[in-house]
Protein backbone atom coordinates (compact mmCIF):
# COMPACT_ATOMS: atom_id res chain seq x y z
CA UNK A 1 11.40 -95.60 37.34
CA UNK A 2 9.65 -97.37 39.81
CA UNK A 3 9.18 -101.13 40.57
CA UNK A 4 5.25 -102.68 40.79
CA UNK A 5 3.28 -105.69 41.06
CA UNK A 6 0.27 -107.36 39.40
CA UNK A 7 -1.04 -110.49 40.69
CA UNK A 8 -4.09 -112.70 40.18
CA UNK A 9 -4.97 -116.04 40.60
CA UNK A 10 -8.92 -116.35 39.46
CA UNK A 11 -9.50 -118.43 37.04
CA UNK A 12 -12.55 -116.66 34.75
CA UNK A 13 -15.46 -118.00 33.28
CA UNK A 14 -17.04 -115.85 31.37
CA UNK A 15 -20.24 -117.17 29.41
CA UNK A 16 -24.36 -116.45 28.65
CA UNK A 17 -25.82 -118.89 30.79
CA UNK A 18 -22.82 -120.56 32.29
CA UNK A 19 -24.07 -120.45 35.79
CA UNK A 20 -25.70 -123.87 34.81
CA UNK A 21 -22.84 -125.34 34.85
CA UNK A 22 -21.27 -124.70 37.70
CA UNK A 23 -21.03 -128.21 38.86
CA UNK A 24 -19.14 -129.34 35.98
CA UNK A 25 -16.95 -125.95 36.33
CA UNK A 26 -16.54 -127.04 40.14
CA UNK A 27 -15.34 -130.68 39.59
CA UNK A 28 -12.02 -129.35 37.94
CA UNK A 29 -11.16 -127.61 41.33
CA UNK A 30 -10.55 -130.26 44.13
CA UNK A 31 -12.34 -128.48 46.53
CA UNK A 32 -14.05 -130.71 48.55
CA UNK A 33 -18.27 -131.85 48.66
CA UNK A 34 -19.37 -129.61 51.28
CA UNK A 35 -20.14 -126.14 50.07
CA UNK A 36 -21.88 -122.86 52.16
CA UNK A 37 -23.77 -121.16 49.70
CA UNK A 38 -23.52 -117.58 50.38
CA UNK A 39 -26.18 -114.76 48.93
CA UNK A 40 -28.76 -112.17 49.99
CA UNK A 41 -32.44 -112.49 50.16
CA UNK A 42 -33.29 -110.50 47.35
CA UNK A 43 -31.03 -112.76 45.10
CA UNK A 44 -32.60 -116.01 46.70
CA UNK A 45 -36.30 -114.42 46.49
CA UNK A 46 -34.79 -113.84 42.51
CA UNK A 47 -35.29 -117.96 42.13
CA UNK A 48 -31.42 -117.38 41.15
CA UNK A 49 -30.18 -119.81 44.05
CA UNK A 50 -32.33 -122.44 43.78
CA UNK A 51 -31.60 -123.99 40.78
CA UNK A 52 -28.08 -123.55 41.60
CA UNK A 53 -28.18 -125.36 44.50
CA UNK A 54 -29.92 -127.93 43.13
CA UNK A 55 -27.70 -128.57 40.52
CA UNK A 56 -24.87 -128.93 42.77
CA UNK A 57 -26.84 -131.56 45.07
CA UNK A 58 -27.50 -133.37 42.31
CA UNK A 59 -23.98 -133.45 41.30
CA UNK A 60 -23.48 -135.23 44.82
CA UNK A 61 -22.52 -131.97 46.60
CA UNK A 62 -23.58 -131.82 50.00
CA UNK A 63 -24.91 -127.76 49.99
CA UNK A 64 -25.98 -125.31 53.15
CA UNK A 65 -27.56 -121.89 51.93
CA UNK A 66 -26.37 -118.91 54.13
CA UNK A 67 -28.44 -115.71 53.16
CA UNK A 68 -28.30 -113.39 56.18
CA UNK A 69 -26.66 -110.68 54.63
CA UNK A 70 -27.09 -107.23 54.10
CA UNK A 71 -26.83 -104.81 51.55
CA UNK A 72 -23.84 -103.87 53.21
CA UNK A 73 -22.48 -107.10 55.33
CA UNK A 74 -21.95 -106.59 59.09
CA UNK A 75 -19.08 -108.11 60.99
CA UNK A 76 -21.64 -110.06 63.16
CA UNK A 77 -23.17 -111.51 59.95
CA UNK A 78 -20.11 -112.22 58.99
CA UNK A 79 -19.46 -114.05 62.34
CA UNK A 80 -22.88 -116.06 62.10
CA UNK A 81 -21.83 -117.67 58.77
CA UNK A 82 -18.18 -118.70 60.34
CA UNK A 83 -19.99 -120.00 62.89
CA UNK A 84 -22.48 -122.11 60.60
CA UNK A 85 -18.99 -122.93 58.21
CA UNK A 86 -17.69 -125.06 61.14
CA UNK A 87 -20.92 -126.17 62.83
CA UNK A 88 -22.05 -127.96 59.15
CA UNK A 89 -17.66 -128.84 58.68
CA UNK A 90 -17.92 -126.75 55.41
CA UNK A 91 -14.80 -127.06 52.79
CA UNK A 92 -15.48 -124.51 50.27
CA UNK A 93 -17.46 -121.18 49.93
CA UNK A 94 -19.74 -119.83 46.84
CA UNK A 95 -21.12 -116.67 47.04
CA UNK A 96 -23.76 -115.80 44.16
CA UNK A 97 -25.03 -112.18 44.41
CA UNK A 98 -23.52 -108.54 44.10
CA UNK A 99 -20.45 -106.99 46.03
CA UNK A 100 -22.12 -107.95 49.64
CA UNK A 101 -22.85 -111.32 49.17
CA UNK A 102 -19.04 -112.00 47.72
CA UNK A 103 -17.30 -110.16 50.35
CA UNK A 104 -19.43 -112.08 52.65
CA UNK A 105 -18.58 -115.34 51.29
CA UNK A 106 -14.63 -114.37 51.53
CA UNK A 107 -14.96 -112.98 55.10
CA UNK A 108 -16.58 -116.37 55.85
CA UNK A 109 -14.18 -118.42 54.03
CA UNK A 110 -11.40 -116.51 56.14
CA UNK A 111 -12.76 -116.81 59.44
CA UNK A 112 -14.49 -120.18 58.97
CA UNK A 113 -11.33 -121.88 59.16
CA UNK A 114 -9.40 -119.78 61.58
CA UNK A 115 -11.62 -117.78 64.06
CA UNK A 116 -11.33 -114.43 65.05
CA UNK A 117 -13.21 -110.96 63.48
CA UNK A 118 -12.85 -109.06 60.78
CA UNK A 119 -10.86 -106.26 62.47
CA UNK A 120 -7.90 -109.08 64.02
CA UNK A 121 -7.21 -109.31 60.24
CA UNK A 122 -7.33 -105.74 59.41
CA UNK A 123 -4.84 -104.66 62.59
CA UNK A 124 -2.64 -107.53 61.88
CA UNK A 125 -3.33 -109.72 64.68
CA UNK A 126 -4.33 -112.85 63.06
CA UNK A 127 -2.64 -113.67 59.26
CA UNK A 128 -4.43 -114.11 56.62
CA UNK A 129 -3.84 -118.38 56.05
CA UNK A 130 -5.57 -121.60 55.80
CA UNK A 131 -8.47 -119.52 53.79
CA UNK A 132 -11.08 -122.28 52.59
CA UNK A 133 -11.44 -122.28 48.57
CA UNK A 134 -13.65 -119.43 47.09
CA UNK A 135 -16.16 -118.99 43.92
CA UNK A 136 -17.65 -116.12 42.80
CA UNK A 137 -20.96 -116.08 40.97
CA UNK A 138 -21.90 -112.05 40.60
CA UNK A 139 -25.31 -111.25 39.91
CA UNK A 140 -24.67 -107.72 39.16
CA UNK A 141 -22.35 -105.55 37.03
CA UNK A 142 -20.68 -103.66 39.81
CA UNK A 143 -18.38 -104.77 42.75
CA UNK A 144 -15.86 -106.58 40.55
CA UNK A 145 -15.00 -108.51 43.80
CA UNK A 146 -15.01 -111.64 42.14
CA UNK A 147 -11.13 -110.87 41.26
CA UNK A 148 -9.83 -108.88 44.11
CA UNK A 149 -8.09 -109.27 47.39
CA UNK A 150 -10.26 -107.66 49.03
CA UNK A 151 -14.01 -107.65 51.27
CA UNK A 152 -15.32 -104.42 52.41
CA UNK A 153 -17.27 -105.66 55.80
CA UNK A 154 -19.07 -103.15 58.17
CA UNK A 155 -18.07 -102.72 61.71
CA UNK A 156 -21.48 -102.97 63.39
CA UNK A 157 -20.81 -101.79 66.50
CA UNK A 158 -19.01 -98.20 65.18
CA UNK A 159 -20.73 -98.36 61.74
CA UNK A 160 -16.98 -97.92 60.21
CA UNK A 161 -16.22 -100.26 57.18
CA UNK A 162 -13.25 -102.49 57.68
CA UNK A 163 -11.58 -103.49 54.41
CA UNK A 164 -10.26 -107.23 54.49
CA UNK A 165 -7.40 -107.05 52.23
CA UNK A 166 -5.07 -109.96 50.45
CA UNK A 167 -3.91 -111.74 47.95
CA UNK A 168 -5.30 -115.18 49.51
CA UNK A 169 -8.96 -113.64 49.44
CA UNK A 170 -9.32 -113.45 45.24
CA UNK A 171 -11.65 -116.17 44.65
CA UNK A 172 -10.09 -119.56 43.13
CA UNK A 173 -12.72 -119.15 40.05
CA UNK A 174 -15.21 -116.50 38.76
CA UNK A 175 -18.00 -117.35 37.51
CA UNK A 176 -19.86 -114.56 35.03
CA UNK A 177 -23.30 -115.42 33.34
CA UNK A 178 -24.94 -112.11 32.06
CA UNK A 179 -28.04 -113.92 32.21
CA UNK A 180 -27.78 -113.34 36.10
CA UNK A 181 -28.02 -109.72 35.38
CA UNK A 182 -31.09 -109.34 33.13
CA UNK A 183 -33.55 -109.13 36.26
CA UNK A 184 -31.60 -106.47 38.06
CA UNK A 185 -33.81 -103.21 38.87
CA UNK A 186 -33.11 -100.30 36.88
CA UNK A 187 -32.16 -98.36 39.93
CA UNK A 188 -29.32 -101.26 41.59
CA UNK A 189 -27.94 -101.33 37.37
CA UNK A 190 -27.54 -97.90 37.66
CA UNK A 191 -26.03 -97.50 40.94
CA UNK A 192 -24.28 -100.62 40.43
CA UNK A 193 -22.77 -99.31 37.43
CA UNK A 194 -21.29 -96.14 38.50
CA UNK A 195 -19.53 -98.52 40.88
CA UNK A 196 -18.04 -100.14 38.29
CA UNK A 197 -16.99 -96.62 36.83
CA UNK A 198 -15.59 -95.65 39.97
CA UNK A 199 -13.29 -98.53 40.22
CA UNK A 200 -11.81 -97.96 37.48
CA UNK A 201 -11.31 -94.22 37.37
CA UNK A 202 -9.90 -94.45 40.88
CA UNK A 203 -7.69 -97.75 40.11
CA UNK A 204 -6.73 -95.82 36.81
CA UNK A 205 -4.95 -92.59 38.96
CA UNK A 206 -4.46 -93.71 42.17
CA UNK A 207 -1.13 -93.77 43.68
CA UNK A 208 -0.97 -97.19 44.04
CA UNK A 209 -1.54 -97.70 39.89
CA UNK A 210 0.40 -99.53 37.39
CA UNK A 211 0.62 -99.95 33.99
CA UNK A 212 -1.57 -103.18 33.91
CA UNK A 213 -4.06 -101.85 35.89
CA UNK A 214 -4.70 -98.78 33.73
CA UNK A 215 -5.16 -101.02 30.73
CA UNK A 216 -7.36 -102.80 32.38
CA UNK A 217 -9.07 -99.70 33.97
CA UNK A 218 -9.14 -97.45 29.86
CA UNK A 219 -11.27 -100.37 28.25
CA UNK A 220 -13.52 -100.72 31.58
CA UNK A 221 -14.06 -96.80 31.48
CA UNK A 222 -14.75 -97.15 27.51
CA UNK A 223 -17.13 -100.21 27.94
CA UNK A 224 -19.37 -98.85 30.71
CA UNK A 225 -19.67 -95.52 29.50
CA UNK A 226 -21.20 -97.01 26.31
CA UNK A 227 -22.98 -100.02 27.84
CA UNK A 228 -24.45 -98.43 30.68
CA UNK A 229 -26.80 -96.33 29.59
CA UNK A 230 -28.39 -98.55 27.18
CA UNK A 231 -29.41 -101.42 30.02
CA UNK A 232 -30.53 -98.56 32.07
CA UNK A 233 -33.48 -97.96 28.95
CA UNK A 234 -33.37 -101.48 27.86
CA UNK A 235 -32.87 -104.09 30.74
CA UNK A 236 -33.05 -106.95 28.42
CA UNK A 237 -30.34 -105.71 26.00
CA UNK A 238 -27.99 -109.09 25.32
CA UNK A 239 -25.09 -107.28 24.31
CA UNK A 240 -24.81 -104.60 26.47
CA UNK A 241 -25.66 -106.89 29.51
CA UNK A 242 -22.70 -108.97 28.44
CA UNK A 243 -20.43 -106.06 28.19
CA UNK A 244 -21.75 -104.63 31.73
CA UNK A 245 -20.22 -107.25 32.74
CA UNK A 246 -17.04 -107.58 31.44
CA UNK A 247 -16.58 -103.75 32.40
CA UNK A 248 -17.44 -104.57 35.63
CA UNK A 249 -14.99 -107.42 35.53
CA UNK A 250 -11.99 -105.18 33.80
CA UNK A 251 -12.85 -102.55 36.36
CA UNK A 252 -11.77 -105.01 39.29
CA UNK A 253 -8.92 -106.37 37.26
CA UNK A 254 -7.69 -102.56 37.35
CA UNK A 255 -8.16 -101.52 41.26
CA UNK A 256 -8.02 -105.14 42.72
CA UNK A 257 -4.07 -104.29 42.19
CA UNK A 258 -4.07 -100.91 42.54
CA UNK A 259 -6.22 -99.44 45.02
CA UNK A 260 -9.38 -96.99 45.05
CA UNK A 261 -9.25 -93.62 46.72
CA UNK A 262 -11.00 -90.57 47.92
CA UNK A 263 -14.59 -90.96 46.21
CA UNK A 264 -14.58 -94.44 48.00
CA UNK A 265 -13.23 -93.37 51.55
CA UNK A 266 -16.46 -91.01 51.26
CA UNK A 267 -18.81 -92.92 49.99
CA UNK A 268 -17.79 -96.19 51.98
CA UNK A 269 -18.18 -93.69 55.67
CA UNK A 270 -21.63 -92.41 54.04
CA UNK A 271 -22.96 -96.57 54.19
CA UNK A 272 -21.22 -97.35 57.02
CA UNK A 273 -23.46 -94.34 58.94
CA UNK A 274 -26.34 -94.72 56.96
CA UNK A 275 -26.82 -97.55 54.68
CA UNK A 276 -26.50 -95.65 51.28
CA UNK A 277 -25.88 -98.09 49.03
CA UNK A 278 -22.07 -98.11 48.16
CA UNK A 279 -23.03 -97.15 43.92
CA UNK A 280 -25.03 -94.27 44.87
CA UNK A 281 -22.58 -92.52 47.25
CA UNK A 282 -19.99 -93.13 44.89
CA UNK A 283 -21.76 -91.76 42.10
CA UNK A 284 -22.75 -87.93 45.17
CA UNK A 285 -19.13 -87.58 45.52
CA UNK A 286 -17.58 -88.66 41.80
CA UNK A 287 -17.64 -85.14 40.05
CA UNK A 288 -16.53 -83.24 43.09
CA UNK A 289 -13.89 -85.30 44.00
CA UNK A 290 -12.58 -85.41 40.73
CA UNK A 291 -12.67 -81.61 40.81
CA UNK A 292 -10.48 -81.38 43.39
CA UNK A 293 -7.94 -83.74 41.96
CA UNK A 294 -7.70 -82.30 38.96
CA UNK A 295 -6.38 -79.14 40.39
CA UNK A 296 -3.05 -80.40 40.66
CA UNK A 297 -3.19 -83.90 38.28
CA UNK A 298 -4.73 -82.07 34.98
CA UNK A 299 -2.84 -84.83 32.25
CA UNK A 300 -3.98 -87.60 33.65
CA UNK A 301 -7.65 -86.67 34.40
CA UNK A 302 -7.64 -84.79 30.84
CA UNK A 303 -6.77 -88.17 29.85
CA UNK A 304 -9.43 -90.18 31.15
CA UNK A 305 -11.65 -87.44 29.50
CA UNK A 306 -10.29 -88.90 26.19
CA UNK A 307 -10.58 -92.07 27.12
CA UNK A 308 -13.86 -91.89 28.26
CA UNK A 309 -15.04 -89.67 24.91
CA UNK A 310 -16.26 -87.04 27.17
CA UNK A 311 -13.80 -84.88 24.77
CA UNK A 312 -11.60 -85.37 22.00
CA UNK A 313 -8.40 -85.40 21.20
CA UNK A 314 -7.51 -82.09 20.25
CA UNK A 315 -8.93 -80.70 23.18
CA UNK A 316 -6.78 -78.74 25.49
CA UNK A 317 -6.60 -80.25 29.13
CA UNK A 318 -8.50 -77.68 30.66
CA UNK A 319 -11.08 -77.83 28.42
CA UNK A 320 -11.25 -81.73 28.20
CA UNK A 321 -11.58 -81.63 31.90
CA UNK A 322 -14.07 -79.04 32.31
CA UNK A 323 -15.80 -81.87 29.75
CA UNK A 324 -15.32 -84.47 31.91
CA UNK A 325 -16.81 -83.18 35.00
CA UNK A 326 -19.99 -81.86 33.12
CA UNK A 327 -20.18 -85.26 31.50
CA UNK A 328 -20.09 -87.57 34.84
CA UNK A 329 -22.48 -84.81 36.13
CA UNK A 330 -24.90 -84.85 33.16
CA UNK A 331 -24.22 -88.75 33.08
CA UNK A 332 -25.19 -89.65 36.55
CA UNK A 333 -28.10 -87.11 35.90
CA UNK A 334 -29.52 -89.44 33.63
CA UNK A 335 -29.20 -92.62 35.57
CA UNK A 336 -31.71 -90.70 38.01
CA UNK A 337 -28.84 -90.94 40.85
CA UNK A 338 -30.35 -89.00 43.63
CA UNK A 339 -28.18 -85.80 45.52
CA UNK A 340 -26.18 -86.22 48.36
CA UNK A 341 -28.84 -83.83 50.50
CA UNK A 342 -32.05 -86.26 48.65
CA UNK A 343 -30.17 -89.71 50.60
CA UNK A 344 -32.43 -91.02 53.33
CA UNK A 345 -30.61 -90.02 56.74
CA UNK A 346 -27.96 -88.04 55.48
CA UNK A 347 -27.82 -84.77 58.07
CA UNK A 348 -25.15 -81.87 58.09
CA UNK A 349 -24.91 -82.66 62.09
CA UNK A 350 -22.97 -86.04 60.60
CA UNK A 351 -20.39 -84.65 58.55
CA UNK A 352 -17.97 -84.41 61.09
CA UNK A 353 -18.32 -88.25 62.03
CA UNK A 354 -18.27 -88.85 57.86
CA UNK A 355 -14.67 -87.24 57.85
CA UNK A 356 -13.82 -89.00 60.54
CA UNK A 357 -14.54 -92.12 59.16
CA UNK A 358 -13.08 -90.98 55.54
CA UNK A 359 -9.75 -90.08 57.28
CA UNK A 360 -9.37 -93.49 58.93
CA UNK A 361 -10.11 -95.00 55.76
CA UNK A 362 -6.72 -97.02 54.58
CA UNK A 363 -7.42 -95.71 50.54
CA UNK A 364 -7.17 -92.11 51.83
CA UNK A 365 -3.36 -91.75 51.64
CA UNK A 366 -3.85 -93.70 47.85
CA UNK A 367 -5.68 -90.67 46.24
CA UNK A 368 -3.65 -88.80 43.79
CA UNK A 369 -4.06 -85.56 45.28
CA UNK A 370 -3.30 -85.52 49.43
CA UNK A 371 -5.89 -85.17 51.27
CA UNK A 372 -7.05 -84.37 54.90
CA UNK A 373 -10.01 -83.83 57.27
CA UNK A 374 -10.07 -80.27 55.89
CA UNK A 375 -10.46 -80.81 52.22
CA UNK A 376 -12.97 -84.27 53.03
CA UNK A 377 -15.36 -81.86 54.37
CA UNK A 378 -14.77 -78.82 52.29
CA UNK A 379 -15.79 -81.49 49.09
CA UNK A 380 -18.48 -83.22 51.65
CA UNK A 381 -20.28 -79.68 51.39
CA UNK A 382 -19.95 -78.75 48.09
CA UNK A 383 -21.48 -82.27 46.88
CA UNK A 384 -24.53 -81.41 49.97
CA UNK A 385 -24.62 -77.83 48.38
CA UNK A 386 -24.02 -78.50 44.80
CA UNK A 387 -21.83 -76.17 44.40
CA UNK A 388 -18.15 -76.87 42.96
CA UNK A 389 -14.98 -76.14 45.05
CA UNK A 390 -13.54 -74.16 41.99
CA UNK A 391 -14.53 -71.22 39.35
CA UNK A 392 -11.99 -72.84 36.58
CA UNK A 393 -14.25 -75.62 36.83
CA UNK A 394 -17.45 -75.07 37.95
CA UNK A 395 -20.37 -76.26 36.28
């Protein structure tokens, strides 16, 4: 027997069209009148901020709008919106957009207040105190980073992703409105999505799971299994926006305690070099890495299968995992995820600097099966190659 922890502190919200109320949600908090919004662009070009903002000046908050972030947030950018946190004396942070925007908004509500870069946190040579109050508005089904510790942030200077991670970064409220979603691109719901799936698969077996995250992590694998498909043909599909969603949501309920693992330390080195975005190398390395783990892990990964009713019950484990694998392949398929070799950039004179980067990753020694520089790039090829790592399995 062995001894665990679960801990979170968000408050959620979870409503159709309860991002117009945010200032009422707000006034419960005791967070102060100055507020750094925090999004992208894209999300701003949307007309999603605006009215947002709005509504809090008119609710007598005094509002700055920082949007100078990427699709995957720099340290520098990160930097520039500390800087403007102090400059404008800034008490509280919300960040309305996907994964980049909110681990934006909790980088900036960490330095803000106490100085320093991204990587003094993540080498222990600053603690992780006095973080300013944090809200969470996602705009996508995806990240799930409105309830975790942590804020994946992009080293620009050695293009290696630096994960902020701590139990002071989950946001003091989370905010989800479905109706934020309904104007996502097919492609970003899609890539988005497999996120989503990711999170919880990986929070589900990795070593750092518990019991509570895997119940979280079964009904997020159940919902988005069912729900994404049908807003990938129907974007405006109420229901299965809402539950997008709340899969999303379960999904960092599971891993936000737990951890993720191989698929992520690959797919996180694959943006870091080139800018994929962080769904769509997830969803290139899913199959294969689960392939390799389920050499040596077949209950629990014949388990998922179940859970995810990519075979039944009476299946044997071999067979339900041989399912499994053809059904996240066949799955992704039909989300029109492109191939690891298709992915603007991606060249085989990298993969040694991808394995580097995978190796370094802090999830690595988290994946249920060990794994090394060898194995990173024996799976890095097969998903360039498509070809599977093993007969028993192979597709």
């Amino acid at each position: 027997m062995r001894s665990y922890s679960y801990f979170c502190n968000t408050r959620i919200e979870m409503g159709m069209g309860l991002s117009g109320q945010l200032p009422e949600l707000l006034s419960s908090l005791n967070i102060g009148s100055s507020i750094l919004l925090v999004s992208d662009p894209g999300i701003v070009k949307a007309g999603i901020v605006s009215p947002i903002q709005a509504a809090l000046e008119a609710s007598g908050y005094r509002v700055d709008l920082f949007d100078t972030v990427s699709p995957n947030p720099r340290d520098t950018e990160c930097l520039a919106g500390a800087e403007r946190f102090r400059e404008q004396g800034i008490e509280a942070v919300v960040a309305i957009g996907g994964g980049s925007a909110m681990d934006t908004g909790k980088a900036i509500a960490l330095l803000g207040p106490n100085g320093g870069t991204p990587i003094d946190y993540v080498e222990g040579k600053r603690p992780y105190t006095n973080i300013a109050p944090i809200i969470c508005v996602p705009t996508t089904a995806g990240t799930g980073s409105e309830v975790t510790r942590s804020a994946v942030i992009t080293e620009a200077s050695t293009h290696r992703k630096l994960t902020l991670k701590h139990a002071t970064l989950r946001p003091l409220m989370a905010i989800l409105d479905p109706k934020l979603t309904f104007t996502v691109p097919r492609a970003v719901t899609a890539a988005t999505g497999v996120d989503a799936l990711v999170h919880a698969i990986e929070g589900y077996t990795c070593r750092a799971t518990n019991p509570i995250s895997q119940a979280f992590g079964a009904r997020a694998m159940q919902t988005i299994v069912e729900a994404l498909p049908i807003v990938f043909r129907d974007p405006g599909h109420e229901r299965a926006r809402y539950n997008m969603l709340e899969g999303s949501l379960l999904a960092g309920l599971c891993f936000g305690s737990s951890d993720v693992a191989a698929v992520h330390c690959l797919a996180e080195a694959l943006g870091g070099l080139y800018d994929t975005p962080h769904g769509v190398a997830n969803a290139v390395f899913l199959p294969y890495v689960l392939q390799y783990n389920t050499q040596e892990e077949k209950p629990i990964h014949a388990a998922l299968a179940r859970i995810m009713h990519f075979a039944t019950e009476s299946d044997p484990d071999e067979i339900a995992i041989h399912k499994m694998i053809t059904g996240i392949r066949d799955f992704t398929a039909m989300l029109e995820i492109p191939k690891l070799k298709d992915l603007p950039g991606v060249r085989k004179e990298d993969f040694a600097r991808i394995v580097e980067l995978a190796v370094r990753n802090n999830s690595t020694p988290s994946n249920i099966r060990s794994i090394g520089a060898e194995e990173y790039m024996q799976i890095l090829q097969a998903a360039y190659d498509e070809k599977y790592l093993y007969s028993t399995t192979s597709i």
